[in-house]
Protein backbone atom coordinates (compact mmCIF):
# COMPACT_ATOMS: atom_id res chain seq x y z
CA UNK A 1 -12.81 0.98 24.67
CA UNK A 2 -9.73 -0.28 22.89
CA UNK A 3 -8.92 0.34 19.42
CA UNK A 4 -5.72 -1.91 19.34
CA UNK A 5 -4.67 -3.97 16.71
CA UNK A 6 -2.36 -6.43 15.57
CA UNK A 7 -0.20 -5.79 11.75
CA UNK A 8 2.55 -7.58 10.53
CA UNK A 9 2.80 -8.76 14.14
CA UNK A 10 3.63 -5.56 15.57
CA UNK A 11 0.88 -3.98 18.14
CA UNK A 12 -0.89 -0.57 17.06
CA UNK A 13 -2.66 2.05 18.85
CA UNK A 14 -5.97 1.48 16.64
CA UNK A 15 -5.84 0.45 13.07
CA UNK A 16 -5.42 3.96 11.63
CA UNK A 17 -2.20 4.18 9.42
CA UNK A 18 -1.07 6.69 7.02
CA UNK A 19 0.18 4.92 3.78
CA UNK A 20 3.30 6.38 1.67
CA UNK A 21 2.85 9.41 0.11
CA UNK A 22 4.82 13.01 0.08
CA UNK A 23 3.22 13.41 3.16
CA UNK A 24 5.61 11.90 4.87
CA UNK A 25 8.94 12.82 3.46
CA UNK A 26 8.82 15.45 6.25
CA UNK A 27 9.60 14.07 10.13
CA UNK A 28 7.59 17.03 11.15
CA UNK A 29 4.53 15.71 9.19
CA UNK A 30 5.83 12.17 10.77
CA UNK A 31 5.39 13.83 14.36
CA UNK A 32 1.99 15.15 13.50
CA UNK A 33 1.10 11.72 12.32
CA UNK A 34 1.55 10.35 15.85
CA UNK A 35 0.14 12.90 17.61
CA UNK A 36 -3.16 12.82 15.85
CA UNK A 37 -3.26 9.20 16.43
CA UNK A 38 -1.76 7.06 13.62
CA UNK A 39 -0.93 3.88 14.69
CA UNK A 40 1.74 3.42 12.83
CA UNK A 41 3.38 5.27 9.53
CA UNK A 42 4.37 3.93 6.20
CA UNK A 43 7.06 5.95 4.90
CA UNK A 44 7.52 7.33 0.90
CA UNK A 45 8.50 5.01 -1.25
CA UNK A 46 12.36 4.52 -2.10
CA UNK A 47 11.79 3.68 -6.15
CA UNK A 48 13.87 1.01 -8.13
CA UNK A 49 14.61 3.89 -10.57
CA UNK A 50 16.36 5.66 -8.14
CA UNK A 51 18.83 2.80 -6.74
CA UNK A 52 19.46 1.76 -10.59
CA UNK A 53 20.32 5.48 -11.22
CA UNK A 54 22.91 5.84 -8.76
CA UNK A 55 24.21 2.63 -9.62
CA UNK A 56 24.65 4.11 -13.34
CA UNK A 57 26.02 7.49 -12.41
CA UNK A 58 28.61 5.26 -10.21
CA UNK A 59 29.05 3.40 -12.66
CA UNK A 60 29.48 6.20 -15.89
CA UNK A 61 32.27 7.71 -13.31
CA UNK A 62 33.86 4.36 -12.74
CA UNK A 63 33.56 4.07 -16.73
CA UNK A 64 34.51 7.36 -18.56
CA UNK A 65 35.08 6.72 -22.30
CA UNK A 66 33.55 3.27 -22.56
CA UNK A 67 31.62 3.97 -25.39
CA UNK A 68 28.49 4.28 -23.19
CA UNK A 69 26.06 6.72 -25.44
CA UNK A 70 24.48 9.33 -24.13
CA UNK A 71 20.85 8.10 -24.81
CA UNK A 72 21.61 5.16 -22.84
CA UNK A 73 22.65 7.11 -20.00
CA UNK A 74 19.14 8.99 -20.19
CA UNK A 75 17.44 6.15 -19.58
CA UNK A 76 16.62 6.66 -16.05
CA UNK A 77 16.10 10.09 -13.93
CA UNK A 78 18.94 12.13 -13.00
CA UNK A 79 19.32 10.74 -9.20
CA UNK A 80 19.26 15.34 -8.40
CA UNK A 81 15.38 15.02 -9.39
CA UNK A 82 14.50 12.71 -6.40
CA UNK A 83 14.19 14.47 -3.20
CA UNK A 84 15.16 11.69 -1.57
CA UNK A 85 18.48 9.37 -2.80
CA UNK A 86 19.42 5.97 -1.48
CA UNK A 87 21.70 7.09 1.48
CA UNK A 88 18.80 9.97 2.16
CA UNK A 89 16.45 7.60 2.47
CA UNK A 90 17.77 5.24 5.05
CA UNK A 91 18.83 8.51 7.15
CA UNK A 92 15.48 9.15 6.59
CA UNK A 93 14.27 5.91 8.49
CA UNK A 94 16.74 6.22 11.10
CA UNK A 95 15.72 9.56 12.08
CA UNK A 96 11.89 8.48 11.82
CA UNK A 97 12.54 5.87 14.55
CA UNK A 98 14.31 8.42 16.57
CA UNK A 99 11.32 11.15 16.50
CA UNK A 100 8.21 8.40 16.71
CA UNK A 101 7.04 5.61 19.25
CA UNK A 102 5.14 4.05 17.07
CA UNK A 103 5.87 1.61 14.08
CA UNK A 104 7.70 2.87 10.60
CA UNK A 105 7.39 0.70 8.04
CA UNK A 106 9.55 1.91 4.64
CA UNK A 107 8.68 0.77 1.34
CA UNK A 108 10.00 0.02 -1.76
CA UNK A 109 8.74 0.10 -5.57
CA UNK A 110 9.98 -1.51 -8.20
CA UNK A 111 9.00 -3.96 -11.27
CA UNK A 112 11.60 -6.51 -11.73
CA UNK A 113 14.52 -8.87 -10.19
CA UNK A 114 17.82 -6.84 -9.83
CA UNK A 115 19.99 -5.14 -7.52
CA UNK A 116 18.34 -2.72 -5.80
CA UNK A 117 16.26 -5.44 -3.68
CA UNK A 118 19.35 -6.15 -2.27
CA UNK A 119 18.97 -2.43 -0.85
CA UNK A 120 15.96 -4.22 1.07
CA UNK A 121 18.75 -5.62 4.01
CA UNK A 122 20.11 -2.10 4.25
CA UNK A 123 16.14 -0.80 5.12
CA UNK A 124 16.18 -3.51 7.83
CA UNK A 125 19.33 -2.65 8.72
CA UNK A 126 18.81 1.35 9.59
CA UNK A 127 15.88 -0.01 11.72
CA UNK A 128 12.44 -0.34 9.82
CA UNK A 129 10.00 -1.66 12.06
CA UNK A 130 8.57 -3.54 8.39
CA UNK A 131 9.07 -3.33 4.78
CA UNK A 132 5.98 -2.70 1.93
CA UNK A 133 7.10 -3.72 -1.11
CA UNK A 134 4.52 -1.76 -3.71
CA UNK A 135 5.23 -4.19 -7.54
CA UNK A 136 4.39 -1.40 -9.65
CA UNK A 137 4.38 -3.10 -13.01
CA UNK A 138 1.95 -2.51 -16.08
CA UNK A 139 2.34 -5.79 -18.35
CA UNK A 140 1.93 -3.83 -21.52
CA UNK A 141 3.84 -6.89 -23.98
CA UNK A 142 1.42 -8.37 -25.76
CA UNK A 143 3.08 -11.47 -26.07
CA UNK A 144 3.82 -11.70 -21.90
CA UNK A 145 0.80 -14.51 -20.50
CA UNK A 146 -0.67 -14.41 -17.12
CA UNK A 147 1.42 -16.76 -15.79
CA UNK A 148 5.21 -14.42 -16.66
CA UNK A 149 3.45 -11.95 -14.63
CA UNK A 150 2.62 -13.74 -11.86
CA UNK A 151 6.42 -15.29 -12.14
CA UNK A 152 7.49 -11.87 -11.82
CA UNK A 153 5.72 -11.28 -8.62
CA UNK A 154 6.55 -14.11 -7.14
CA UNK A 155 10.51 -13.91 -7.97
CA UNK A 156 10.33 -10.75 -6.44
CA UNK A 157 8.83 -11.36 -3.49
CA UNK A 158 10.72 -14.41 -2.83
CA UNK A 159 14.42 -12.74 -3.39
CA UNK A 160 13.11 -10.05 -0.73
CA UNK A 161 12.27 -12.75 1.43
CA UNK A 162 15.15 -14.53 1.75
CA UNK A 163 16.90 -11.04 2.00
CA UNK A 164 15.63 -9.49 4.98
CA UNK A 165 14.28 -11.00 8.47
CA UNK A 166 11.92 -8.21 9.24
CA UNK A 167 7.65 -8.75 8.54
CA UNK A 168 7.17 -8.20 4.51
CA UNK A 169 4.10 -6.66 3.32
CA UNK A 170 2.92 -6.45 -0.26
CA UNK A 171 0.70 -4.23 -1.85
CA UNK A 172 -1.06 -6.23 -4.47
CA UNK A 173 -2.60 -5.27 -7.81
CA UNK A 174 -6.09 -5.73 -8.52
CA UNK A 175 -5.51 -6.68 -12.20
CA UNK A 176 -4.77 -10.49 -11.87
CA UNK A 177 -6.70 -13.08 -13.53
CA UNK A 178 -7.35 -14.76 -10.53
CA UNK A 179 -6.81 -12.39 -7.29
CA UNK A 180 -7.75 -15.20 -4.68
CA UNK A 181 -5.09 -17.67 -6.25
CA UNK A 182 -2.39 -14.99 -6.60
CA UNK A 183 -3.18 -13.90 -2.82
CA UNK A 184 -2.50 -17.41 -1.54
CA UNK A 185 0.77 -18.29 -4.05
CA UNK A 186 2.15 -14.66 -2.07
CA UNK A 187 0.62 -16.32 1.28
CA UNK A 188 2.51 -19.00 0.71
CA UNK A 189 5.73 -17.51 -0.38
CA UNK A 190 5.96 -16.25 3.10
CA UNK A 191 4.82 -12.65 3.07
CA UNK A 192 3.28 -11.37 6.37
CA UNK A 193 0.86 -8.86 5.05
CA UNK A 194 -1.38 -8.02 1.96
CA UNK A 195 -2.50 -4.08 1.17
CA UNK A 196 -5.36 -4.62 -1.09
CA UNK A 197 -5.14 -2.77 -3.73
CA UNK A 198 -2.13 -0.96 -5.32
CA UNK A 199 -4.01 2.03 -7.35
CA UNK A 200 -2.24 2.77 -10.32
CA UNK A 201 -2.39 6.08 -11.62
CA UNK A 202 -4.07 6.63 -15.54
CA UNK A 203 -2.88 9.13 -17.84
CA UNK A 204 -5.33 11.49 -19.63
CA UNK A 205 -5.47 13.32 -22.57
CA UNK A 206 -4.90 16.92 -22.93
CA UNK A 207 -7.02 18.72 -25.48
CA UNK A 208 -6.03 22.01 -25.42
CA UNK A 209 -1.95 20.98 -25.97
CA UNK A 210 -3.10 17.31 -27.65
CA UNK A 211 -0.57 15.58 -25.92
CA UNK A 212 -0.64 13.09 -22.65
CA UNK A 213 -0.77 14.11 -19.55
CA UNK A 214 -0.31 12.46 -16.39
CA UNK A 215 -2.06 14.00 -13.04
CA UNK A 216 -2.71 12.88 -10.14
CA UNK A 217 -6.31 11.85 -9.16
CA UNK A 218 -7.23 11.50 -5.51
CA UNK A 219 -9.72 8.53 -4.67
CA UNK A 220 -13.21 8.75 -3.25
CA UNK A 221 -14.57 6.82 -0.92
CA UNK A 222 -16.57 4.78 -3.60
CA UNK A 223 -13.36 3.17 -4.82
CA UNK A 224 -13.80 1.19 -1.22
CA UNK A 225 -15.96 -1.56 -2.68
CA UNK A 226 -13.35 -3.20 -4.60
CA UNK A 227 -10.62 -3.66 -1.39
CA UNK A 228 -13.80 -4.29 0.79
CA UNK A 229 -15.30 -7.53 -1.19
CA UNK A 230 -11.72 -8.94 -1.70
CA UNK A 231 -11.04 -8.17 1.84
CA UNK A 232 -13.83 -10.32 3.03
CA UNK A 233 -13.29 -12.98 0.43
CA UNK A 234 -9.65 -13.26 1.82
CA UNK A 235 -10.21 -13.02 5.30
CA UNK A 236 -9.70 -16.79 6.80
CA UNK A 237 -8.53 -18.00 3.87
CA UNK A 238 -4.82 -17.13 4.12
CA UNK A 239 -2.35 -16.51 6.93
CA UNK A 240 -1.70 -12.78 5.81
CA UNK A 241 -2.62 -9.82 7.68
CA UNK A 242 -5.09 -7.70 5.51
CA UNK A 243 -4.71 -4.19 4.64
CA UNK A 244 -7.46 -1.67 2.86
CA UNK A 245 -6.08 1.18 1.08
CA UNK A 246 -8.12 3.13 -1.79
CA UNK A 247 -11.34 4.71 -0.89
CA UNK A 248 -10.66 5.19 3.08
CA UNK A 249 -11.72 8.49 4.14
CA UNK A 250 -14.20 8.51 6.95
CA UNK A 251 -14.95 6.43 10.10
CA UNK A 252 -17.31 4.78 8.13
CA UNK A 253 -14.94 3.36 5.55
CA UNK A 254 -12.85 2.13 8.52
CA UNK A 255 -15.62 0.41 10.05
CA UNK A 256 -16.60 -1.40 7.20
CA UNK A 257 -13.10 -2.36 6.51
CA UNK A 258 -12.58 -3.50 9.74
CA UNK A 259 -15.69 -6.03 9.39
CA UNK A 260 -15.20 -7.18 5.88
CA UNK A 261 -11.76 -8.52 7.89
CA UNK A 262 -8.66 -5.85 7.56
CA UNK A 263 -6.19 -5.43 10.05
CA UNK A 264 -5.75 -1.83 9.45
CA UNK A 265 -6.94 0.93 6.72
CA UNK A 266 -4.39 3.25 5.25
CA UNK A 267 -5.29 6.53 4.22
CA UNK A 268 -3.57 8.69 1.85
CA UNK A 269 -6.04 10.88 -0.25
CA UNK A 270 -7.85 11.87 2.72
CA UNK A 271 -5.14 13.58 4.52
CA UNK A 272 -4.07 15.11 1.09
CA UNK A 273 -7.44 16.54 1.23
CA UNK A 274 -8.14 17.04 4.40
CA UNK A 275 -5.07 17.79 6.25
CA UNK A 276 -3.16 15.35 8.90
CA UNK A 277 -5.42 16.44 11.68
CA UNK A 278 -8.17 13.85 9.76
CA UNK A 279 -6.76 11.25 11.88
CA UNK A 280 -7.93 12.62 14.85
CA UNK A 281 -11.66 12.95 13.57
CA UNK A 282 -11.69 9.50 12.03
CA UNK A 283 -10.57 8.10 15.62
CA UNK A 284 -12.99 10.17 17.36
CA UNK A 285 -15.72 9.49 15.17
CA UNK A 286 -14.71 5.36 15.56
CA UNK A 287 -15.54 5.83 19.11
CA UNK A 288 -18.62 7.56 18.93
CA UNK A 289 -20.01 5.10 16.40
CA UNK A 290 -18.55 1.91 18.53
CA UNK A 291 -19.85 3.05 22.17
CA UNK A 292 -23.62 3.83 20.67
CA UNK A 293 -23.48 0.08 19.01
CA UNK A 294 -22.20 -1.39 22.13
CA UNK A 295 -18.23 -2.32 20.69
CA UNK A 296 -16.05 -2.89 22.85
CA UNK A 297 -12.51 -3.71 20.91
CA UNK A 298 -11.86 -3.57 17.33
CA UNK A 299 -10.93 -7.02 17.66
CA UNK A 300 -14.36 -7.77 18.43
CA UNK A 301 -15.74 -6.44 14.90
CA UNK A 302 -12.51 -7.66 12.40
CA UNK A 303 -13.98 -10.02 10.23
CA UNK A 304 -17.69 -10.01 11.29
CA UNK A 305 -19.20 -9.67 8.14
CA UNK A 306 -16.98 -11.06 5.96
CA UNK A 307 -17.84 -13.77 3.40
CA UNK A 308 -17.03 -16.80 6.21
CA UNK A 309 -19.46 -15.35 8.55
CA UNK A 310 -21.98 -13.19 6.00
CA UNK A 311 -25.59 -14.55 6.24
CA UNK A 312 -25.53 -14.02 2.46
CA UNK A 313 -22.26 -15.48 1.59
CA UNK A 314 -22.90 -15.34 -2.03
CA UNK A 315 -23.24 -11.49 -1.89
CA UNK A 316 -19.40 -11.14 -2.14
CA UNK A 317 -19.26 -13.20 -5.05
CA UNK A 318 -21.45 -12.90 -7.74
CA UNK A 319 -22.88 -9.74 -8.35
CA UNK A 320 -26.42 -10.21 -8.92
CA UNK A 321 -26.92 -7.58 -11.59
CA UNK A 322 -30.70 -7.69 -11.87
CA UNK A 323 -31.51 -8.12 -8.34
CA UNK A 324 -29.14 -5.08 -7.93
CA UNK A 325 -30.82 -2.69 -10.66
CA UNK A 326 -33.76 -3.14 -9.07
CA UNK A 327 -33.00 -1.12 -5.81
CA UNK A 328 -32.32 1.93 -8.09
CA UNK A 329 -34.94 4.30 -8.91
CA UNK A 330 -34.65 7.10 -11.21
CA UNK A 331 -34.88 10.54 -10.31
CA UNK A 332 -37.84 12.36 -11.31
């Protein structure tokens, strides 16, 4: 049985790949990784707060006395609350090719054009197998249209691009006006990959202090649907590896992924949950479920059911609200 696939044209073990999180700040949790079968690893991500904070405490040192105030030197974090700084961070990568066989793909986030994607040819440079580039950016002016944002995107992407040689991922928001459109403009701009979806985090309100709070919410696996339908609307319709992440926890959610037409599924919240050692029951359950319905390859099921070769193509697009209701029946 082979459970090989292809991402950002580099050849994995099976399609199982751990996507950044704390988890693997650590090369010991980076060994474990392998071991219980990732195919490949996506490290933490090195943030655009951090590079523009060095670059500010360089320059504050290189500028004593400027008449630089201190609230505009608060502006970013103090570089000593990130566990990992610039110079860390590529050590990082170096020694994460040095302990693992299998692909390490770093990523950065950030929101606009500047400097630090110029720190994108020093990633490719300590030896990342691929970069993700995770556009974290919340268009919160009222007065910014549709189009700025996509600009923004794009401008990113592009510089990043034209800046490193090495296969370019992007994990995409699910918040554009037109997901399809934006999908193919990023297609076109040359990227290799697409991780659908980029899962912002939402802050809450505390009633007991009355102030907001941000925590961290893990997903479930029902917040699958939304990579899974865009997944199978994309597949065959650009040139772009597809990625799930969001709602991959079981075998199951692989499965499906792997039919609407991804490449590979990333799994974060799971292993938060569940410990690294989830890997090796996901994989194990893949086989089980793949030998009893007669699968040979995983290549064999990518894209089987998604919207180009669906019976019911129409399923992936509209919703069908009434026809949908009326499978639910209320408990008695």
């Amino acid at each position: 049985m082979d459970l090989s696939t292809t991402y950002l044209g580099l050849k994995l073990r099976n399609p199982l790949v751990p996507s950044a999180s704390p988890l693997s700040e650590d090369i010991g949790n980076l060994r474990k990784m392998e071991d219980n079968g990732a195919g490949a690893v996506v490290l933490q991500s090195l943030f655009e707060e951090q590079l523009s904070a060095e670059a500010d405490d360089i320059n504050v040192g290189l500028h004593q006395g400027d008449g630089i105030s201190a609230e505009a030197l608060s502006y970013f974090p103090e570089p000593s609350t990130f566990k990992f700084g610039p110079e860390e961070y590529l050590e990082h990568i170096i020694k994460a090719k040095q302990a693992l066989k299998i692909p390490v793909i770093a990523s950065l986030n950030g929101a606009s054009v500047g400097g630090w994607i110029e720190y994108a040819k020093q990633i490719q440079k300590a030896g990342a197998d691929a970069l993700e580039l995770n556009i974290y950016y919340i268009p919160t002016d009222v007065t910014e249209d549709g189009a700025q944002v996509e600009k923004r995107y794009l401008d990113i992407v592009k510089t990043v691009r034209a800046a490193v040689n090495i296969p370019l991922a992007v994990k995409l928001s699910p918040y554009f006006s037109s997901v399809g459109h934006m999908a193919k403009r990023l297609d076109d701009a040359g990227v290799n990959g697409l991780v659908l979806f980029n899962r912002f985090y939402q802050p809450d309100i505390n009633l007991s202090t009355l102030e907001v709070e941000n925590t961290v919410l893990l997903s479930t696996a029902q917040a699958r649907r939304l990579p899974l339908r865009w997944i199978a609307l994309l597949y065959g319709r650009v040139k772009a590896d597809l990625a799930a992440t969001s709602g991959v926890h079981s075998a199951q959610d692989v499965l499906k992924m792997l039919m609407a037409g991804a490449r590979v599924t990333m799994f974060c919240s799971a292993l938060m949950k569940h410990g690294i050692e989830h890997l090796k029951v996901v994989e194990r359950e893949m086989q089980l479920w793949m030998q009893e319905h007669e699968y040979e390859s995983v290549r064999q099921m990518q894209g089987s059911v998604s919207q180009l070769k669906c019976a019911d193509p129409s399923a992936f697009e509209r919703a069908q609200y009434m026809k949908v209701l009326k499978t639910f029946k209320l408990a008695v």
